[in-house]
Protein backbone atom coordinates (compact mmCIF):
# COMPACT_ATOMS: atom_id res chain seq x y z
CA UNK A 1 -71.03 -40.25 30.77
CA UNK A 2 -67.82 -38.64 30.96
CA UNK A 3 -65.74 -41.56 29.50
CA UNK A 4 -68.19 -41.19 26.58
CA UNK A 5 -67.98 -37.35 26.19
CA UNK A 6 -64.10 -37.48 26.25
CA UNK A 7 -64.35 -39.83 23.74
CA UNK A 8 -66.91 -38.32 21.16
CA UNK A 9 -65.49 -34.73 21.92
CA UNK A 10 -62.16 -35.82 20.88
CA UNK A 11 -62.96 -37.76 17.32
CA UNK A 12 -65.18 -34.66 16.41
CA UNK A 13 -61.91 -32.58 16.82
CA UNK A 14 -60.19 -35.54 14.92
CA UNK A 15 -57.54 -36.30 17.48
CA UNK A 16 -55.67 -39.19 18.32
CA UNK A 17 -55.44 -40.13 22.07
CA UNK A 18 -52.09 -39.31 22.02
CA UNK A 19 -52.43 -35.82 20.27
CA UNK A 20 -55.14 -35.24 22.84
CA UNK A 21 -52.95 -36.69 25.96
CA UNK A 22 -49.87 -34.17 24.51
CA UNK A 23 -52.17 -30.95 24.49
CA UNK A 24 -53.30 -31.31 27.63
CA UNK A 25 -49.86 -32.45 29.40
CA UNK A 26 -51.12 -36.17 30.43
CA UNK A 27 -49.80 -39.26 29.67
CA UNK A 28 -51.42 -41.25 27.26
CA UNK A 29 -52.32 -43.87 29.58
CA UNK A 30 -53.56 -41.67 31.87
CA UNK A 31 -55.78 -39.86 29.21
CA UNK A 32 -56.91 -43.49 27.97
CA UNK A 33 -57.91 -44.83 31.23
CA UNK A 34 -60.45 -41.70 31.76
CA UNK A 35 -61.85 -42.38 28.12
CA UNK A 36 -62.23 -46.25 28.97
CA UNK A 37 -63.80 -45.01 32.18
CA UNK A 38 -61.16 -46.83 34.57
CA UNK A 39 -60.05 -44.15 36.24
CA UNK A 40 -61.60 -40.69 37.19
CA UNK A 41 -60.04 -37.19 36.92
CA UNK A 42 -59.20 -34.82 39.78
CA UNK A 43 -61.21 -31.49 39.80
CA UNK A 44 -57.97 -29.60 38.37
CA UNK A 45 -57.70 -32.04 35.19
CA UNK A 46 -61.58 -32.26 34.83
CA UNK A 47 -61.38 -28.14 34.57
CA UNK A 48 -58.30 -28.21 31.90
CA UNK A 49 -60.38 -31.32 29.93
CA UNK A 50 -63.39 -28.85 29.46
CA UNK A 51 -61.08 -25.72 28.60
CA UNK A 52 -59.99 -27.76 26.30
CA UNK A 53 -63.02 -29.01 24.94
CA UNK A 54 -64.79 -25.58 25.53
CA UNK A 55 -67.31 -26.64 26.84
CA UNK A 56 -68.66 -26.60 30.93
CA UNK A 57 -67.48 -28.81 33.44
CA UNK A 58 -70.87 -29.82 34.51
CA UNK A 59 -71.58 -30.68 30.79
CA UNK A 60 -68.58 -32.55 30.45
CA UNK A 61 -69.59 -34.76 33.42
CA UNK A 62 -73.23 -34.87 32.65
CA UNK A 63 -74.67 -33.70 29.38
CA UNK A 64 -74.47 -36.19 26.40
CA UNK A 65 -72.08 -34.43 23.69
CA UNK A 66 -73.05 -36.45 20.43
CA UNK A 67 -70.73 -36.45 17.26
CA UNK A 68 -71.44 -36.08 14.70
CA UNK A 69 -73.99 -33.08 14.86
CA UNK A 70 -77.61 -33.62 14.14
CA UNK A 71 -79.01 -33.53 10.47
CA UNK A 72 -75.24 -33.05 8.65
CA UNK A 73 -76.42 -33.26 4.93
CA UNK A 74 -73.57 -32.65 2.76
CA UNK A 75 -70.22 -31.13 2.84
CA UNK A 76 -71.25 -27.94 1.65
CA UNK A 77 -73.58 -27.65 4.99
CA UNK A 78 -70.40 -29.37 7.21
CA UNK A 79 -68.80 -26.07 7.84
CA UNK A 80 -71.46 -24.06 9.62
CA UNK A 81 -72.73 -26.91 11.67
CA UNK A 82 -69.43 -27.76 13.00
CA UNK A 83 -68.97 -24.57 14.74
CA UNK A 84 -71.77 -26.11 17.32
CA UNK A 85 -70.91 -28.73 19.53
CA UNK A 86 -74.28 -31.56 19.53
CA UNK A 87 -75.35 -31.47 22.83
CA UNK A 88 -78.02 -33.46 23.65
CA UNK A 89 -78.45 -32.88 27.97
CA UNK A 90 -80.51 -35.17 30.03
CA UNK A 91 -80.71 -36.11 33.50
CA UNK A 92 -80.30 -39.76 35.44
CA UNK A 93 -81.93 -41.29 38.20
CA UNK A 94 -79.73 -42.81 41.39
CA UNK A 95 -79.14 -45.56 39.42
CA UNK A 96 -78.27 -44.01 36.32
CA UNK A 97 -81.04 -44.72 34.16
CA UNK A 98 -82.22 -41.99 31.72
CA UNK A 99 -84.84 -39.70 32.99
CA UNK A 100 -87.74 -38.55 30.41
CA UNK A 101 -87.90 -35.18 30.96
CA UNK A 102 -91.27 -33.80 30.80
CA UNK A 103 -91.77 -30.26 28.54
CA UNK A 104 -94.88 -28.47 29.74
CA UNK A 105 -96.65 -26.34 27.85
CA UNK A 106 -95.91 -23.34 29.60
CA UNK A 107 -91.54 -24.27 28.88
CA UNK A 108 -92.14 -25.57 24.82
CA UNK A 109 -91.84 -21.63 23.54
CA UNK A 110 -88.18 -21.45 26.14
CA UNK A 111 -87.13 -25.46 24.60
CA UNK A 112 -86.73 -23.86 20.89
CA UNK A 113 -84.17 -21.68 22.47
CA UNK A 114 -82.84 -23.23 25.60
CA UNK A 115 -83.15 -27.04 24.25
CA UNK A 116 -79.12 -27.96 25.03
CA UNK A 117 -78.71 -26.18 28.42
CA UNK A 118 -78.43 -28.19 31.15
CA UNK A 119 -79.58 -26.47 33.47
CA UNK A 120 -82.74 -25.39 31.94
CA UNK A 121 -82.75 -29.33 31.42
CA UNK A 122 -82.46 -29.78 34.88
CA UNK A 123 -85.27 -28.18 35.92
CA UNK A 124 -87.80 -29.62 34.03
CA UNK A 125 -89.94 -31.96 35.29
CA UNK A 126 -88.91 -35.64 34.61
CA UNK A 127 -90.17 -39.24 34.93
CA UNK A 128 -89.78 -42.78 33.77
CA UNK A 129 -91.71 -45.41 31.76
CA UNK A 130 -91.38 -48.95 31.52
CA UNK A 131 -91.47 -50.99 28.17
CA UNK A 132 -90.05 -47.89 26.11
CA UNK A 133 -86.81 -49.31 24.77
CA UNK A 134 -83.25 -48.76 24.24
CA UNK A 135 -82.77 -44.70 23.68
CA UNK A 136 -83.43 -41.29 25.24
CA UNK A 137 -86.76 -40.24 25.40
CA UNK A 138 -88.61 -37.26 25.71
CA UNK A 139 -92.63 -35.46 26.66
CA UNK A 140 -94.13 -33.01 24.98
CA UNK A 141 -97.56 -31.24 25.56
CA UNK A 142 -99.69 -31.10 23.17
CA UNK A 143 -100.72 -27.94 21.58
CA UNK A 144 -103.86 -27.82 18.55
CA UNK A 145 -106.11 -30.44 17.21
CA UNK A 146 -103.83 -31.00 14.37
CA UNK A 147 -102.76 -34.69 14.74
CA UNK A 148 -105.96 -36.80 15.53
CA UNK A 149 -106.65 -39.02 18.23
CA UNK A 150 -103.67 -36.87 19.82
CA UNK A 151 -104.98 -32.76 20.96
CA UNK A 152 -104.27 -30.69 23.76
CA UNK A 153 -104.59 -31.79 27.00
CA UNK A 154 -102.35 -34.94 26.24
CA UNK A 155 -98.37 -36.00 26.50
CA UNK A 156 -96.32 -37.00 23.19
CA UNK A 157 -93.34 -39.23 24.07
CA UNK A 158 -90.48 -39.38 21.52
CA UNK A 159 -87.48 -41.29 20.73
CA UNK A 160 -84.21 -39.37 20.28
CA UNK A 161 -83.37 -39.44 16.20
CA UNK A 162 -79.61 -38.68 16.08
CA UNK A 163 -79.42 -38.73 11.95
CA UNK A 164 -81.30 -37.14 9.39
CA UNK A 165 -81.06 -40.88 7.58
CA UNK A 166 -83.59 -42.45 10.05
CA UNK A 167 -85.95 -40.37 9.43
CA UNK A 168 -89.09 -42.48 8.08
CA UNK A 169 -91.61 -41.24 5.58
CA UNK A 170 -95.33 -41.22 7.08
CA UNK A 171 -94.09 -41.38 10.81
CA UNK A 172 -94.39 -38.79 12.93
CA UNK A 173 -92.17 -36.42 15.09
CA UNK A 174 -92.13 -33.78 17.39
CA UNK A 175 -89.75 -31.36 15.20
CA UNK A 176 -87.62 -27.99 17.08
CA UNK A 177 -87.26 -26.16 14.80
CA UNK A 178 -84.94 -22.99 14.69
CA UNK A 179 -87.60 -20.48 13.63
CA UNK A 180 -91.25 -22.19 14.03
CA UNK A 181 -90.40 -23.73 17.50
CA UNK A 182 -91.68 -26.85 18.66
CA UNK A 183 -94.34 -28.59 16.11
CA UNK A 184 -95.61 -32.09 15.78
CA UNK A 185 -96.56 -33.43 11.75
CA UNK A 186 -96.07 -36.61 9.89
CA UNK A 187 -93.54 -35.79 7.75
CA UNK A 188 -92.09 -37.23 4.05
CA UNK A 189 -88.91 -36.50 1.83
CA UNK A 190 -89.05 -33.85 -1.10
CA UNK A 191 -88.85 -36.15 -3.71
CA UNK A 192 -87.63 -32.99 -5.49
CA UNK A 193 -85.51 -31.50 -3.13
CA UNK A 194 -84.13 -34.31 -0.66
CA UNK A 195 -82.99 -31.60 1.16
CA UNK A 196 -86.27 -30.23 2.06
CA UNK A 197 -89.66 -32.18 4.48
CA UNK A 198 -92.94 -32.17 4.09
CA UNK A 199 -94.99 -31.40 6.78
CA UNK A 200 -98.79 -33.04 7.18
CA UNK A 201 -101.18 -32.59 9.79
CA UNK A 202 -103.77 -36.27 10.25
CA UNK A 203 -106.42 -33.12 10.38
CA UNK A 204 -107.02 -32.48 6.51
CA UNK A 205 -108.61 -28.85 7.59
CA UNK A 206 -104.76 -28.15 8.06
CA UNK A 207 -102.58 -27.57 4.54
CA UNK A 208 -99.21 -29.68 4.23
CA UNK A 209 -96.09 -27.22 4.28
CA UNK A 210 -92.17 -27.34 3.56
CA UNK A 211 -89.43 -27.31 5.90
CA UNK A 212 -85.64 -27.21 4.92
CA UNK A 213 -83.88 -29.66 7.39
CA UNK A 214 -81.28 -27.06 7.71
CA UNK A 215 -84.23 -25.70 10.72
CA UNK A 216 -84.39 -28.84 12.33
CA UNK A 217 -82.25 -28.97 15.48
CA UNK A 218 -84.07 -31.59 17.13
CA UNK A 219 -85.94 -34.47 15.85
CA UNK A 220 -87.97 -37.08 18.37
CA UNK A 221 -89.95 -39.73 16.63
CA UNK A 222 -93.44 -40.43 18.14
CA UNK A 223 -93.42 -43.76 20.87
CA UNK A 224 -96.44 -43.11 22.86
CA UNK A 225 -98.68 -40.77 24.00
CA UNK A 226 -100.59 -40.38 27.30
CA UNK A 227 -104.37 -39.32 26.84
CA UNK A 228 -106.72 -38.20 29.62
CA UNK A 229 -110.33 -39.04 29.61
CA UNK A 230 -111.69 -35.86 31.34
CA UNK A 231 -110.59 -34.00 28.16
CA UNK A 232 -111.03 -36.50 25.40
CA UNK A 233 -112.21 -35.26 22.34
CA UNK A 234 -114.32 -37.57 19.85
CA UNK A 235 -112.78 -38.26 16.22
CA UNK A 236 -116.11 -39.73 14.95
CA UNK A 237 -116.92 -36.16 13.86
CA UNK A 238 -113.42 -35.69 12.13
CA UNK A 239 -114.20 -39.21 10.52
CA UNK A 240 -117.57 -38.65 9.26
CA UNK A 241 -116.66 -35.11 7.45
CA UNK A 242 -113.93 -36.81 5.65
CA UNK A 243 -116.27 -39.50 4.29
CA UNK A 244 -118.64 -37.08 3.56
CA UNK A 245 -115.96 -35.45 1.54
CA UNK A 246 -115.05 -38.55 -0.09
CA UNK A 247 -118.76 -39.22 -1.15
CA UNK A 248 -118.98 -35.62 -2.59
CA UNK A 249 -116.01 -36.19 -4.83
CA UNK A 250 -117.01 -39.70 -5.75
CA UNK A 251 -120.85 -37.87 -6.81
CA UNK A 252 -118.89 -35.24 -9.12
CA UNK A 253 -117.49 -37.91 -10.66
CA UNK A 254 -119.97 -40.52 -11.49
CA UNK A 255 -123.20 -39.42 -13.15
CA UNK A 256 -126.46 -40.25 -11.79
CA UNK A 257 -128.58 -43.18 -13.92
């Protein structure tokens, strides 16, 4: 992880190797070999590397530090968002395979806030699935009755979305947002403002809404769920009052012989 760090930290700051090796007082060789992860830093040069970086030890060592940040539209929006480092933290097991750490309910209101400190990272709860796929993962509780089958009581899973480009229309994510929190919609482009997502809920009781992508500091695109029977909740209901809906509508319009 460090190797990786050095090396996305130092293109965001647009630095050469050898630009980096000079600020810091290392050869470039030296610098290179820690970036191609042959050789490993003593606790003295680790400490300069994150001064210099400004960001923690710790983070440097552990945290993923992705470049470029998250969502960057346009260059009129590059400016404020590169005064934030993208940190994306996570955890590994002994043999360094990506934990999925688990948000409960009680910690989704703290994530909005605390989402890229490793150490509230840390002490979340974590686990591992099989048959997930390349990428970092991540489990949500569920909150509402918004997005049929899925309610409370169950556990979202997402995939990491690093760019606002791979975003798909009519999928759906588990969105932090910067001022609603944490929310979970099927979302599609603003044909008129490409700048700007729709939000839908599968329930139709709920209305669609706009969000500006500018609020969206994380984005995880839905890869499984986990559902518990002792709280299952029957969409048949949901089901039948659309159709009945549907049969209304299709009465208004089509007079009676």
């Amino acid at each position: 992880m460090l190797a990786k760090n050095l090396t996305s930290l130092r293109k965001e700051r647009k630095l050469t190797q050898e630009a980096a090796a000079s600020a810091l007082g290392l050869k470039r060789s030296t610098y290179a070999y820690y970036e191609n992860g042959k050789s490993e830093p003593s606790a003295s040069i680790l400490l300069k590397l994150a001064d210099f970086f400004q960001v923690s030890a710790e983070m440097l060592v552990r945290g993923q530090l992705a470049a470029p940040p998250l969502f960057r539209q346009s260059p009129e929006s590059q400016p404020a968002l590169q005064k934030d480092v993208r940190v994306l933290a996570i955890t590994v097991g002994e043999k360094q395979q990506e934990n999925i750490q688990y948000v409960p309910v009680a910690a989704v209101a703290g994530y909005a806030s605390e989402f890229n400190q490793a150490e509230f990272i840390e002490r979340l709860p974590h686990f591992r699935l099989p048959k997930l796929g390349p990428g970092t993962y991540r489990a949500f509780d569920v909150q509402g009755d918004s997005m049929p089958p899925i309610h409370d009581g169950y556990i979202l899973i997402g995939r990491f979305v690093e760019y606002a480009r791979n975003l798909q229309d009519g999928s759906r994510y588990i969105l932090v947002t910067r001022n609603a929190g944490v929310v979970f919609k099927r979302i599609t482009r603003d044909a008129a403002r490409p700048a700007r997502l729709i939000l839908t809920s599968d329930n139709p009781t709920f209305s669609p809404y706009s969000l500006d992508l500018a609020e969206v500091l994380e984005a995880w695109e839905m890869a499984a769920f986990v559902g518990f029977p002792t709280v299952y909740q029957d969409s048949f209901p949901l089901l039948n009052e659309r159709l009945q809906g549907i049969e209304q509508r299709l009465d208004r319009l089509i007079p009676k012989p």
